[in-house]
N, C-alpha and C. Protein backbone atom coordinates (compact mmCIF):
# COMPACT_ATOMS: atom_id res chain seq x y z
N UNK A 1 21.37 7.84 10.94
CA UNK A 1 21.20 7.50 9.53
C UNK A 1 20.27 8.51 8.87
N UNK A 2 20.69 8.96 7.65
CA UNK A 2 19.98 9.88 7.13
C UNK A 2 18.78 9.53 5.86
N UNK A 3 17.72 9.29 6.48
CA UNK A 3 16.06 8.58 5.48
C UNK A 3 15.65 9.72 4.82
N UNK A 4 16.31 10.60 4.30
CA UNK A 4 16.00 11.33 3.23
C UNK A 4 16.03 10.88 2.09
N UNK A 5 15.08 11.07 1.05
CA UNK A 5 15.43 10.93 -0.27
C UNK A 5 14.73 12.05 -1.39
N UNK A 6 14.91 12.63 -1.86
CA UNK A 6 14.57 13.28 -3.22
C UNK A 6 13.85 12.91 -4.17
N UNK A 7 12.64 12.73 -4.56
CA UNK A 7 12.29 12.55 -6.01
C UNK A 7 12.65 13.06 -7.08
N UNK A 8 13.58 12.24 -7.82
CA UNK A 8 14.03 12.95 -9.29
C UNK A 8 13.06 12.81 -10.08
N UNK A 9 12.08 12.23 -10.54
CA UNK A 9 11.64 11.90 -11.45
C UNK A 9 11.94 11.14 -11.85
N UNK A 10 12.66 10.24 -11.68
CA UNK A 10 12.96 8.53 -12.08
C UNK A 10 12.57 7.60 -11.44
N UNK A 11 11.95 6.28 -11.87
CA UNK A 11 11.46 5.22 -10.71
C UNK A 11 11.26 4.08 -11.97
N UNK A 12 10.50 3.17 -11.13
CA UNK A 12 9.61 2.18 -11.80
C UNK A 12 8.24 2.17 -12.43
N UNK A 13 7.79 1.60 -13.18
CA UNK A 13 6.70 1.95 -14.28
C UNK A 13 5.51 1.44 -12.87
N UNK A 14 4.96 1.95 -12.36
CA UNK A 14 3.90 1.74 -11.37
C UNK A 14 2.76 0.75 -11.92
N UNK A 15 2.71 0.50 -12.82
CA UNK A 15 1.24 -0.69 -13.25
C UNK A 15 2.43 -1.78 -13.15
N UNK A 16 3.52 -2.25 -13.98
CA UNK A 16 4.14 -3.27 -13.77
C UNK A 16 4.68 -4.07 -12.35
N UNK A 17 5.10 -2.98 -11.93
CA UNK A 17 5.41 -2.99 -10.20
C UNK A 17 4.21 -3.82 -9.55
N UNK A 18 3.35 -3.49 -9.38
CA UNK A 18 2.42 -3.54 -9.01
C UNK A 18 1.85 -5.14 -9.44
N UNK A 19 2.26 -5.27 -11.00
CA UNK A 19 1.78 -6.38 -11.18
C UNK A 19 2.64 -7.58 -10.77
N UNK A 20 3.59 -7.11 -10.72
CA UNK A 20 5.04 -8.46 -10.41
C UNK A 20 4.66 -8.48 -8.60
N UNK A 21 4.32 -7.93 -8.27
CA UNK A 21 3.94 -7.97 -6.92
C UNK A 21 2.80 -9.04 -6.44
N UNK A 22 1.34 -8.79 -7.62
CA UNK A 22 0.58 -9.58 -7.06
C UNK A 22 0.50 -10.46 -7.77
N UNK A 23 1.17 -10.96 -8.98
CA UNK A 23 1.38 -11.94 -9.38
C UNK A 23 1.81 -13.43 -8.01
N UNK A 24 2.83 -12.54 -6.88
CA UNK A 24 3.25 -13.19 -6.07
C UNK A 24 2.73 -13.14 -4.81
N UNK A 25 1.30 -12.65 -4.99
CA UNK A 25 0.42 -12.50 -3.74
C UNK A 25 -1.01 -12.79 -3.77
N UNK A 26 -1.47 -13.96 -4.24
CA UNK A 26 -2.62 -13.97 -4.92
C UNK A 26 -3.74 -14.52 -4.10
N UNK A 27 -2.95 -14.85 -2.48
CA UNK A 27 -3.71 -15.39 -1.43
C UNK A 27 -3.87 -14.13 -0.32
N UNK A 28 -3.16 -13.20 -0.79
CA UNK A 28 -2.97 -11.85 0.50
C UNK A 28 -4.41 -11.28 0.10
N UNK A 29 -4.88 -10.61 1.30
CA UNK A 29 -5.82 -9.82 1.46
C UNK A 29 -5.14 -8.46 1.68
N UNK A 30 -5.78 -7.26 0.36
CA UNK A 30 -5.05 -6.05 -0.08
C UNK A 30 -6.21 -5.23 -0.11
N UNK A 31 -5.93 -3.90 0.89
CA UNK A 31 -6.40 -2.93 0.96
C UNK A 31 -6.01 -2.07 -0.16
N UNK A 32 -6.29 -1.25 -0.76
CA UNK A 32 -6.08 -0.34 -1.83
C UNK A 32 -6.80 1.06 -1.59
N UNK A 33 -5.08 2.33 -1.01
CA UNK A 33 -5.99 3.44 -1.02
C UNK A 33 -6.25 3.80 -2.18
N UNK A 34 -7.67 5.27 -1.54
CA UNK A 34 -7.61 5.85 -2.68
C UNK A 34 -6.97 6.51 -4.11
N UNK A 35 -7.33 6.30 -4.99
CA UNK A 35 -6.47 6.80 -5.91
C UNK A 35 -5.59 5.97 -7.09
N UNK A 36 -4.68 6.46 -7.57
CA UNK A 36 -3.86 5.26 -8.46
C UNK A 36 -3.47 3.90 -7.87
N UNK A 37 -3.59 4.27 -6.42
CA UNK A 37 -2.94 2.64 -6.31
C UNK A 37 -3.80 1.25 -6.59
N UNK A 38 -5.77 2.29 -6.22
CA UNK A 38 -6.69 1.18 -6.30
C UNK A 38 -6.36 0.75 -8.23
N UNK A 39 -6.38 1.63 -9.13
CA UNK A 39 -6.63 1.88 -10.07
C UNK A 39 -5.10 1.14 -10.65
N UNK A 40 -4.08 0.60 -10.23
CA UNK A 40 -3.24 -0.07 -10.05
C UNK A 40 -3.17 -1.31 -10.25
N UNK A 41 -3.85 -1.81 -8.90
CA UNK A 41 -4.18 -3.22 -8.45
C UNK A 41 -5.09 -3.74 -9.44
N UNK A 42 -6.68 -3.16 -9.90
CA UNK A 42 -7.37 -3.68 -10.06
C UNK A 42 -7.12 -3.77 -11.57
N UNK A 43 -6.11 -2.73 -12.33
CA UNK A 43 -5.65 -3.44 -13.63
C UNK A 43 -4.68 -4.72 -13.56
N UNK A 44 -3.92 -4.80 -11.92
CA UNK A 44 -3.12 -6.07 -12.38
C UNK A 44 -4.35 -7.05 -12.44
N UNK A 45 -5.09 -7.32 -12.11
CA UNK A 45 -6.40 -8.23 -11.51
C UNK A 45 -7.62 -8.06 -10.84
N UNK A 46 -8.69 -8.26 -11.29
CA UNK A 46 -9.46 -7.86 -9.69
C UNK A 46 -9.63 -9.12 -9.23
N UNK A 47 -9.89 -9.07 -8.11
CA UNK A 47 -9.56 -9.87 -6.85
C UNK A 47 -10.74 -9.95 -5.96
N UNK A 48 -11.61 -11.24 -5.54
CA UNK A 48 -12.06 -10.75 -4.06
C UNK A 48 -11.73 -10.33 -3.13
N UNK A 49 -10.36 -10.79 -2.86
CA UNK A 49 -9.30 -10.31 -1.70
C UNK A 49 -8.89 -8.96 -1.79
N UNK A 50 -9.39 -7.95 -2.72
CA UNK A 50 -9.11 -6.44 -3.06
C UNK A 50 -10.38 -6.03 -2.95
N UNK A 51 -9.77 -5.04 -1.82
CA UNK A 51 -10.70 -4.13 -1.30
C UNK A 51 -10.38 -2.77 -1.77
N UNK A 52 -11.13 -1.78 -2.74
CA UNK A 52 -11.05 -0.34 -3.10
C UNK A 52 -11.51 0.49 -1.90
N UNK A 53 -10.20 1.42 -1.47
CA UNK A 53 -10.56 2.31 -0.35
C UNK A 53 -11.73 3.82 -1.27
N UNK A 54 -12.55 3.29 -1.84
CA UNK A 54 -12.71 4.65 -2.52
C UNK A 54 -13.72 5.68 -1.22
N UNK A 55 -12.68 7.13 -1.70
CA UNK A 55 -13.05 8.35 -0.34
C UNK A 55 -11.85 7.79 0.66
N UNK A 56 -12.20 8.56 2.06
CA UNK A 56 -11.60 7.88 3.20
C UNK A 56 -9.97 8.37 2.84
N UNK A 57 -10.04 9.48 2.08
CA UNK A 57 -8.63 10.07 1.95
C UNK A 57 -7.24 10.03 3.27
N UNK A 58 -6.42 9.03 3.18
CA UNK A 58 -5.34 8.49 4.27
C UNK A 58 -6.08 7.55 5.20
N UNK A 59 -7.07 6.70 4.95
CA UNK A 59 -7.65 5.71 5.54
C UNK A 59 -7.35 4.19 5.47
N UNK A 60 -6.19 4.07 4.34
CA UNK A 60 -6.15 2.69 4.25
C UNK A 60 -4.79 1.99 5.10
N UNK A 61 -3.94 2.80 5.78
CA UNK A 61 -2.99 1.80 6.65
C UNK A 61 -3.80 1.77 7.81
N UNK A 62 -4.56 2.47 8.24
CA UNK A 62 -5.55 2.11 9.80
C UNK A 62 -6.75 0.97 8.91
N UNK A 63 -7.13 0.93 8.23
CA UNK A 63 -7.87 -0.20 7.81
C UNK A 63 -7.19 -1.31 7.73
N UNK A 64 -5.83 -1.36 7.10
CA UNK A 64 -5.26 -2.32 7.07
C UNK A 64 -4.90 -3.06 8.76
N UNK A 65 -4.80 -1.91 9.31
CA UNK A 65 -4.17 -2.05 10.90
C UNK A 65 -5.60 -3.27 11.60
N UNK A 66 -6.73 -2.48 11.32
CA UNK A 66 -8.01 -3.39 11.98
C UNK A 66 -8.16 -4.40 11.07
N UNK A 67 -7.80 -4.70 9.98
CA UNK A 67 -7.71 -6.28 8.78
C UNK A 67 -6.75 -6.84 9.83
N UNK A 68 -5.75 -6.62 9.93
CA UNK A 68 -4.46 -7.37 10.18
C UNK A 68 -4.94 -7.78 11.60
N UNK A 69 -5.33 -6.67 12.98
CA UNK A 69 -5.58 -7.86 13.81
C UNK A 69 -6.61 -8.92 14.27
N UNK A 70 -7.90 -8.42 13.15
CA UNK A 70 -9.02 -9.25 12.83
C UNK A 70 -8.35 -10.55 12.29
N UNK A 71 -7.68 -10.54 11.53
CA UNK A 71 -7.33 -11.86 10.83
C UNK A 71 -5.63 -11.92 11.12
N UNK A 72 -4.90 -12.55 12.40
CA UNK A 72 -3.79 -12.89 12.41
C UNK A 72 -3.55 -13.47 11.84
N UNK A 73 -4.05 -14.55 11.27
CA UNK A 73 -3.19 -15.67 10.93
C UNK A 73 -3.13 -15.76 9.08
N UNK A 74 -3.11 -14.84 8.87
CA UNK A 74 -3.53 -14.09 7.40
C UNK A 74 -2.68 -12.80 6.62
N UNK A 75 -1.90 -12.78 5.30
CA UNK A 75 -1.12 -11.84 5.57
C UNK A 75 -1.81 -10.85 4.73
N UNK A 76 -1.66 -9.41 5.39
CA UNK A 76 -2.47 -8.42 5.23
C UNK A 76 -1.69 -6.83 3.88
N UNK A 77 -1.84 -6.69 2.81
CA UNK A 77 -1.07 -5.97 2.04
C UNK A 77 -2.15 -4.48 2.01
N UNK A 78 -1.03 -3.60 2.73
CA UNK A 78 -1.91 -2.30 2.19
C UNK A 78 -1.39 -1.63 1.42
N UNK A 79 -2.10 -1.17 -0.23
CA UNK A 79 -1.45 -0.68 -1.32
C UNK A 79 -1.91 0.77 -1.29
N UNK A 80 -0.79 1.76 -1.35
CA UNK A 80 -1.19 3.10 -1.13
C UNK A 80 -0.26 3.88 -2.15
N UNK A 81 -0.49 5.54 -2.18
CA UNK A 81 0.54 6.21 -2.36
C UNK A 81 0.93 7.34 -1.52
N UNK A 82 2.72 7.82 -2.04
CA UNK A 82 2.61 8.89 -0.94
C UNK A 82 1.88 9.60 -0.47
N UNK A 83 0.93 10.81 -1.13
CA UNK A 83 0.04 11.05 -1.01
C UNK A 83 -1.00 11.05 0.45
N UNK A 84 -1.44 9.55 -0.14
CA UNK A 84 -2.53 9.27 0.86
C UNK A 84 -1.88 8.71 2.25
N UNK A 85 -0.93 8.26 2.18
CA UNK A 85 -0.07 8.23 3.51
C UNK A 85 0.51 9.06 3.77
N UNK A 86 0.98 10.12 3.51
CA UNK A 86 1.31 11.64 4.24
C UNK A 86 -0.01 12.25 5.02
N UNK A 87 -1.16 11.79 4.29
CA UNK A 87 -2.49 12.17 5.06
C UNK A 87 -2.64 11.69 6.01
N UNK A 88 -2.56 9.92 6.28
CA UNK A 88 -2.91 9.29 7.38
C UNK A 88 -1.37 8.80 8.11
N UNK A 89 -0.81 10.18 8.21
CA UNK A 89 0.81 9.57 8.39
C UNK A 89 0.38 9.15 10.28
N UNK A 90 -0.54 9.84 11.27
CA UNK A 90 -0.09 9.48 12.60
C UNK A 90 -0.67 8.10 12.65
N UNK A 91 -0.91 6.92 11.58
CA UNK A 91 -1.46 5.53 11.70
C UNK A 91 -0.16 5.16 12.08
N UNK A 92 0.68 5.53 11.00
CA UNK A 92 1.80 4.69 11.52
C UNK A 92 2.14 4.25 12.75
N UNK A 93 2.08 5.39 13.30
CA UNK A 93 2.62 5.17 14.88
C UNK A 93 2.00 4.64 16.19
N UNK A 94 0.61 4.24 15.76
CA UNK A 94 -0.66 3.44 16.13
C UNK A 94 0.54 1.91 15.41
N UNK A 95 0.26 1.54 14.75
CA UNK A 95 0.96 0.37 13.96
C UNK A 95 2.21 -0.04 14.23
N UNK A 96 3.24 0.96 14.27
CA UNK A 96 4.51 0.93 15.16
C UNK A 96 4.08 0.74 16.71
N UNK A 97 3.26 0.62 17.11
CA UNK A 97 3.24 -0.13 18.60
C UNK A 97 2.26 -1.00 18.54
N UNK A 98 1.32 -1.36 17.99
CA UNK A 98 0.92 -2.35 17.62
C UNK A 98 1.52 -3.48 17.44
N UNK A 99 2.27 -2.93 16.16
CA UNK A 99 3.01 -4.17 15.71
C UNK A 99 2.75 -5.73 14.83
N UNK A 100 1.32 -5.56 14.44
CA UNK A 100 0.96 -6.80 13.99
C UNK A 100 1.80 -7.42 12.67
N UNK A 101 2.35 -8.59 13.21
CA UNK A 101 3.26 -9.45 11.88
C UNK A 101 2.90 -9.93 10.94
N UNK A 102 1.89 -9.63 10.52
CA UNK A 102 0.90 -9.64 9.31
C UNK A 102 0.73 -9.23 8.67
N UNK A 103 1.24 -7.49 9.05
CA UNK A 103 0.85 -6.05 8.15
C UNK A 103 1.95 -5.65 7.49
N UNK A 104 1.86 -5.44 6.20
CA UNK A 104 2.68 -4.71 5.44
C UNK A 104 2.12 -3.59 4.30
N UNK A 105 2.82 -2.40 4.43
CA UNK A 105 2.15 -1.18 3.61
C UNK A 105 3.20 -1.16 2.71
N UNK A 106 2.85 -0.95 1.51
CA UNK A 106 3.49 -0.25 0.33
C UNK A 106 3.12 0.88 -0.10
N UNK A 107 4.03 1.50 -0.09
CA UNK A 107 4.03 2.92 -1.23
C UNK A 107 4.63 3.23 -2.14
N UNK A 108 3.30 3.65 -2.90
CA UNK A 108 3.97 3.39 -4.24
C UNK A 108 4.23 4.83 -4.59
N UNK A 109 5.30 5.71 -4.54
CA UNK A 109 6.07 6.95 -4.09
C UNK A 109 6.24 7.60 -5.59
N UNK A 110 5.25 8.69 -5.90
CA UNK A 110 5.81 9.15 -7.10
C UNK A 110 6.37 10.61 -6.77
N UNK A 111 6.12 11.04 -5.66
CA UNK A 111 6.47 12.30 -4.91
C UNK A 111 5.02 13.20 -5.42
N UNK A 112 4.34 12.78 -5.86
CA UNK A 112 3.05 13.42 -5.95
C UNK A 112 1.93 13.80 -5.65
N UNK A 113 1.06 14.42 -5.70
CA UNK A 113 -0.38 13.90 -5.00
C UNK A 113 -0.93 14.08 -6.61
N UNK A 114 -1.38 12.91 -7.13
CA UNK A 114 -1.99 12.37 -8.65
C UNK A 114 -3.09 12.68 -8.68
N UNK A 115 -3.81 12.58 -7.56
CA UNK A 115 -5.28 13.22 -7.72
C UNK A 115 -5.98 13.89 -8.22
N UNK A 116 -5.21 15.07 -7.66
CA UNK A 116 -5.65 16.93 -7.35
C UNK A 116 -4.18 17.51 -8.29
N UNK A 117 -3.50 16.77 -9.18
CA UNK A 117 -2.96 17.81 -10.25
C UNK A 117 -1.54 17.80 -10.21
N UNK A 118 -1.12 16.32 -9.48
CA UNK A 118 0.16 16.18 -9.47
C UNK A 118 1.32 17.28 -8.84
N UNK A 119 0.68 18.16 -8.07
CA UNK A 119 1.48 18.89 -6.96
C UNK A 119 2.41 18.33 -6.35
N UNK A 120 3.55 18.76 -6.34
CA UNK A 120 4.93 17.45 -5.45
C UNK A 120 4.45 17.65 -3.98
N UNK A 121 4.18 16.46 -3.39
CA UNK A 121 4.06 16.00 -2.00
C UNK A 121 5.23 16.32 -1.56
N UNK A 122 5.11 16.08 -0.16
CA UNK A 122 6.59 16.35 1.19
C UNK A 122 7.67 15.27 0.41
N UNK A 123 7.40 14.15 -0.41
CA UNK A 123 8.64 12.96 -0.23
C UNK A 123 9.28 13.32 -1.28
N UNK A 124 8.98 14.27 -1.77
CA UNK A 124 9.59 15.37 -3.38
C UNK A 124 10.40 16.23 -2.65
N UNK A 125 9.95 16.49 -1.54
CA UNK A 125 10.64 17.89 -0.72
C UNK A 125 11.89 16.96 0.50
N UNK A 126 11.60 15.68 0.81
CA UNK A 126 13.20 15.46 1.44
C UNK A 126 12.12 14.50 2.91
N UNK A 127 11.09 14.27 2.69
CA UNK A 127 10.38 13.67 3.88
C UNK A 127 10.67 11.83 3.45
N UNK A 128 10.70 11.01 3.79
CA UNK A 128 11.02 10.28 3.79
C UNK A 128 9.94 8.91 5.12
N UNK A 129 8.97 8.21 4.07
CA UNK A 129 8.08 7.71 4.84
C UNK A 129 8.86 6.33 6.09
N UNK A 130 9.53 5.43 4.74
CA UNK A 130 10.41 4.72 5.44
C UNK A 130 11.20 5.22 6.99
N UNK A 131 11.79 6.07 6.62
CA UNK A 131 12.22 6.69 7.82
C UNK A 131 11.47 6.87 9.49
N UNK A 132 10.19 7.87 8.58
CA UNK A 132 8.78 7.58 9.61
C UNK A 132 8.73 6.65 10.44
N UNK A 133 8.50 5.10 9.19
CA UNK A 133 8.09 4.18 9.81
C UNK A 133 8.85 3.49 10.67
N UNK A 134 10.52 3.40 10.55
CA UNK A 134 11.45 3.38 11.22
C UNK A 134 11.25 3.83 12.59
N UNK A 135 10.96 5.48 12.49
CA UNK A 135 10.80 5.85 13.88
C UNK A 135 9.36 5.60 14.79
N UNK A 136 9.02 5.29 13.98
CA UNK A 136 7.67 4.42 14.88
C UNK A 136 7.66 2.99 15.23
N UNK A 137 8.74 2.45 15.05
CA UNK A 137 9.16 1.18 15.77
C UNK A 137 8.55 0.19 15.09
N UNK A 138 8.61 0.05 13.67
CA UNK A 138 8.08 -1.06 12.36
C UNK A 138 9.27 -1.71 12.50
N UNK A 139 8.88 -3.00 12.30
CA UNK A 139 9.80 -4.15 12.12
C UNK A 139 10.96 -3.98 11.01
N UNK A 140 10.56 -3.62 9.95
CA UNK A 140 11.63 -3.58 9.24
C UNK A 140 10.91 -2.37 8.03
N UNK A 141 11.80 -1.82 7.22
CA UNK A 141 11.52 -0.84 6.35
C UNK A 141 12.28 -1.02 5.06
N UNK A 142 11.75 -1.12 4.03
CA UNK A 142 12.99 -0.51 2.63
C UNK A 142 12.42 -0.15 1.64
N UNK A 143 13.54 0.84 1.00
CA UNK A 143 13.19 1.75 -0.13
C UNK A 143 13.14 0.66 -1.46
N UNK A 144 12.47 0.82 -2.00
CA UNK A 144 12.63 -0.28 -3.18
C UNK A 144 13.03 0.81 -4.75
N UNK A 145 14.01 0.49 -5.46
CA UNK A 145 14.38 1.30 -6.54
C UNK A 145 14.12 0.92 -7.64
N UNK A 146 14.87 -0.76 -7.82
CA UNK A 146 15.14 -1.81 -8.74
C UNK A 146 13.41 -3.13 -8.15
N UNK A 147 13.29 -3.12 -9.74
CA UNK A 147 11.84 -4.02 -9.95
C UNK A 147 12.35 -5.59 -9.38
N UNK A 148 13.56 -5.87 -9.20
CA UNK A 148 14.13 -7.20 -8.79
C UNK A 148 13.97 -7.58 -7.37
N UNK A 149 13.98 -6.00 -6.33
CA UNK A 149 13.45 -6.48 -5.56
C UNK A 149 12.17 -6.57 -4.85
N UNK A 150 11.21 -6.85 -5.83
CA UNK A 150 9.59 -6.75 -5.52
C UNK A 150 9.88 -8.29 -4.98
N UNK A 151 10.39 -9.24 -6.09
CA UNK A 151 10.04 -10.46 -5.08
C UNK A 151 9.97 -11.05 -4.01
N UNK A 152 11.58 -10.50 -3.51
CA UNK A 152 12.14 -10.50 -2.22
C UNK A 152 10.88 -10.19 -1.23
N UNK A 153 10.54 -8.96 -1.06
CA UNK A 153 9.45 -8.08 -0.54
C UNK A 153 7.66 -8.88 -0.63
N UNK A 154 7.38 -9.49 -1.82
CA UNK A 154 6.23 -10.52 -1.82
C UNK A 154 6.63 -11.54 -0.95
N UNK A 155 7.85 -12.58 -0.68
CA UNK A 155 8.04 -13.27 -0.09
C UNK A 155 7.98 -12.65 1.46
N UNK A 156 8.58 -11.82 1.76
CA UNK A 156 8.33 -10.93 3.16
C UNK A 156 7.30 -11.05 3.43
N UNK A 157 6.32 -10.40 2.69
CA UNK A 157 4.90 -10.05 2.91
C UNK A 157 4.26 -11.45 3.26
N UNK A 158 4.77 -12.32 2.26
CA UNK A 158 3.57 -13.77 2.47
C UNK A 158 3.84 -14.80 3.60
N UNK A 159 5.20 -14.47 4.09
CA UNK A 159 5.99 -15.55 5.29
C UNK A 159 5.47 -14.28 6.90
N UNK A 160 4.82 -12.99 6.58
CA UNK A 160 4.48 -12.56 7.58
C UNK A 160 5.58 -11.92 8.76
N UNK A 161 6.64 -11.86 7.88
CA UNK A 161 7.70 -11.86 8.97
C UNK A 161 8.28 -10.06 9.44
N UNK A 162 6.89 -9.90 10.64
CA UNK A 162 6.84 -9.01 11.02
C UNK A 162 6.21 -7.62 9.97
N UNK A 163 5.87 -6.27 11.33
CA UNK A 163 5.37 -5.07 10.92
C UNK A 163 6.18 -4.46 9.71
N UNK A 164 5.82 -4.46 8.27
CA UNK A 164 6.56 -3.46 7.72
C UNK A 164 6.04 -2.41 6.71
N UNK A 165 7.03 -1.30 6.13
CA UNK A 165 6.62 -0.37 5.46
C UNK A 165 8.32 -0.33 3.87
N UNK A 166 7.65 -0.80 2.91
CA UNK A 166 8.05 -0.73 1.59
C UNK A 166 7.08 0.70 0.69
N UNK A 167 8.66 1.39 0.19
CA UNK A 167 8.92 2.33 -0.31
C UNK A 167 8.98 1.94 -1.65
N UNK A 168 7.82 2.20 -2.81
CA UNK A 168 8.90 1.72 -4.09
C UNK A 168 8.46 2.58 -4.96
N UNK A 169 9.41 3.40 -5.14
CA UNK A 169 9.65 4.66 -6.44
C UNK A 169 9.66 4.34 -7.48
N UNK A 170 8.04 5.13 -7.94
CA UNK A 170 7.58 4.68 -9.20
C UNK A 170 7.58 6.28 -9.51
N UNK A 171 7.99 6.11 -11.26
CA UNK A 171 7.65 7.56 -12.17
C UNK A 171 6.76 8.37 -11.88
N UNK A 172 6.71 9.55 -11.74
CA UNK A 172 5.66 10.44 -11.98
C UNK A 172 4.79 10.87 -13.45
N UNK A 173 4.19 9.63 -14.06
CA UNK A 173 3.56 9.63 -14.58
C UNK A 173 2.24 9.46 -14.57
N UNK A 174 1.43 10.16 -15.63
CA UNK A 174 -0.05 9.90 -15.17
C UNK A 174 -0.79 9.02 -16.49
N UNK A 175 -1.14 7.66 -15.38
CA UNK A 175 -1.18 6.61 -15.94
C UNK A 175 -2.86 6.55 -16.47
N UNK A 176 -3.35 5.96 -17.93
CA UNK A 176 -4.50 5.75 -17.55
C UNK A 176 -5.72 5.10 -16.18
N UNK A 177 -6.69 5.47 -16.16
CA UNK A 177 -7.26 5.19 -15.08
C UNK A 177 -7.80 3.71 -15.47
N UNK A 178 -7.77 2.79 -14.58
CA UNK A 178 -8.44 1.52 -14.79
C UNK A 178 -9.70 1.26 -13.77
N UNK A 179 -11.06 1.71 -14.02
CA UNK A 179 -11.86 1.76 -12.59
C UNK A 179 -12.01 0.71 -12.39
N UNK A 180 -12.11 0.14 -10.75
CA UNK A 180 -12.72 -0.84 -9.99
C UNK A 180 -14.07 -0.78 -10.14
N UNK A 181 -14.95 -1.65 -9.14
CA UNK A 181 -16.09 -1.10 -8.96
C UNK A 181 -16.53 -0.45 -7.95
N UNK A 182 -17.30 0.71 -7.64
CA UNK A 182 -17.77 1.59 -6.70
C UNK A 182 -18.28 1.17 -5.48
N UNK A 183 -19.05 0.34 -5.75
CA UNK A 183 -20.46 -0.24 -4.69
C UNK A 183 -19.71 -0.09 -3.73
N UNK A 184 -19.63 0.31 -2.49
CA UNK A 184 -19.36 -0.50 -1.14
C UNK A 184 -19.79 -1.19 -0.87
N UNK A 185 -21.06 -1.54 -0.93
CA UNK A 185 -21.64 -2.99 -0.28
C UNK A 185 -21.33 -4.30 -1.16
N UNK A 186 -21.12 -3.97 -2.58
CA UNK A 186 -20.28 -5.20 -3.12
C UNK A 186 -18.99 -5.25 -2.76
N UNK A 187 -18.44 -4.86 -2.72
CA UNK A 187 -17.22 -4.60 -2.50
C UNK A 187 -17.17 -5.41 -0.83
N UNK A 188 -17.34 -5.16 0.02
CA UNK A 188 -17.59 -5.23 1.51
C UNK A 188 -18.02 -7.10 1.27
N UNK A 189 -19.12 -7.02 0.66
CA UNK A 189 -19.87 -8.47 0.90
C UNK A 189 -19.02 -9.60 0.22
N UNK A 190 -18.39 -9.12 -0.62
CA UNK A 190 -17.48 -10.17 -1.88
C UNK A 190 -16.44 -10.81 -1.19
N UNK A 191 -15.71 -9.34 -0.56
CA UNK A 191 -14.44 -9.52 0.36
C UNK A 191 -14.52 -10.08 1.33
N UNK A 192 -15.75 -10.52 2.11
CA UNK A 192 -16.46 -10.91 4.00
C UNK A 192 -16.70 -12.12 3.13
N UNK A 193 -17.14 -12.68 1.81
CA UNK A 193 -17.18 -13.73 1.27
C UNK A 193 -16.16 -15.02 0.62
N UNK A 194 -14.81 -14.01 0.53
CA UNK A 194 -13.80 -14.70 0.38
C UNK A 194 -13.17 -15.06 1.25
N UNK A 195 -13.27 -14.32 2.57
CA UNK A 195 -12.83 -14.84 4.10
C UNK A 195 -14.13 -15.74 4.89
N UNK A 196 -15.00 -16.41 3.96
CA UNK A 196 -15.75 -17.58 4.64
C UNK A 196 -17.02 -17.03 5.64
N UNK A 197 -16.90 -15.47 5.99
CA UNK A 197 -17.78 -14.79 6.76
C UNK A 197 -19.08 -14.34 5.83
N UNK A 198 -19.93 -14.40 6.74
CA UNK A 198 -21.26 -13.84 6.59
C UNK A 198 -21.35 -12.77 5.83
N UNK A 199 -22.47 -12.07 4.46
CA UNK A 199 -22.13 -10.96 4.53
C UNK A 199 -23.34 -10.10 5.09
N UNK A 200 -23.53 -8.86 5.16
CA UNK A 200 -24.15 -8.17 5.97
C UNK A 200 -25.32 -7.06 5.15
């Protein structure tokens, strides 16, 4: 099967996406890498259960990986973009044998890196993460095109049913910035506070 795909420059409006998502996830505990995706999330809502990866460039599906088997019985959303998962692409394959049925990554795929000046990333050039995650032995994988099927995919995510990696091609546009807040130690203590734990 061929997991190539092309970025045309067409997708989904990435703040809406995003919001129809956690509209339907409002009990998940969500990692957010660096970058637009935190800046994403925290305009759909901020959340105790949202954690800002800020720094730690390709750090948030291995964070998500140690969330998910800290808390099994809990479903675990890591919000990223291509980008920052082309950085931390060998997690996957830590995660693909892992396997925890808890974990699910999204990418939110503009073929860009938004950061540093909107340079087209590898998934502009024919790389294909889904695919990746495929070959690293994830439970299930899909490209998401159409905003209809975010729900489908929230329900996935919240019934836990198994390791996966969602693809959903959003525009290459550069969206205003919505900041979170910085602190790590708020951030850290808020989140260890909404899971009933101590904070530190």
């Amino acid at each position: 099967m061929d997991h190539r795909q092309v970025s045309t420059g067409e997708g989904l409006d990435r703040r809406l996406a995003v919001a129809r998502l956690m509209e339907q996830c409002a009990d998940v505990m969500v990692i957010a890498g660096l970058g637009s995706p935190g800046y994403d999330l925290f305009a759909a809502g901020d959340r105790d259960l949202n954690f800002y990866l800020w720094g730690a460039m390709g750090g948030a599906a291995a964070m998500g990986l140690g969330l998910a088997l800290a808390q099994p019985k809990r479903a675990v959303l890591v919000l990223t973009g291509d980008g920052e998962q082309l950085m931390g692409i060998g997690a996957l394959a830590t995660i693909g044998v892992q396997k925890p049925k808890n974990l699910t990554i999204v990418v939110l795929d503009n073929g860009r890196y938004g950061e540093t000046g909107m340079q087209r990333s590898h998934t502009a050039l024919g790389v294909s993460l889904t695919g990746v995650a495929a070959a690293c032995g994830f439970d299930w994988t899909v490209d998401i095109t159409e905003e209809r099927a975010i729900g489908p995919l929230a329900a996935r995510l919240k019934a836990m049913q198994g390791c996966g990696l969602a693809c959903i091609r959003v525009k290459a546009d550069e969206v205003p910035r919505a900041l979170p807040a910085r602190d790590g130690s708020h951030l850290k203590n808020r989140f260890r506070a909404a899971l009933g734990l101590t904070t530190i």
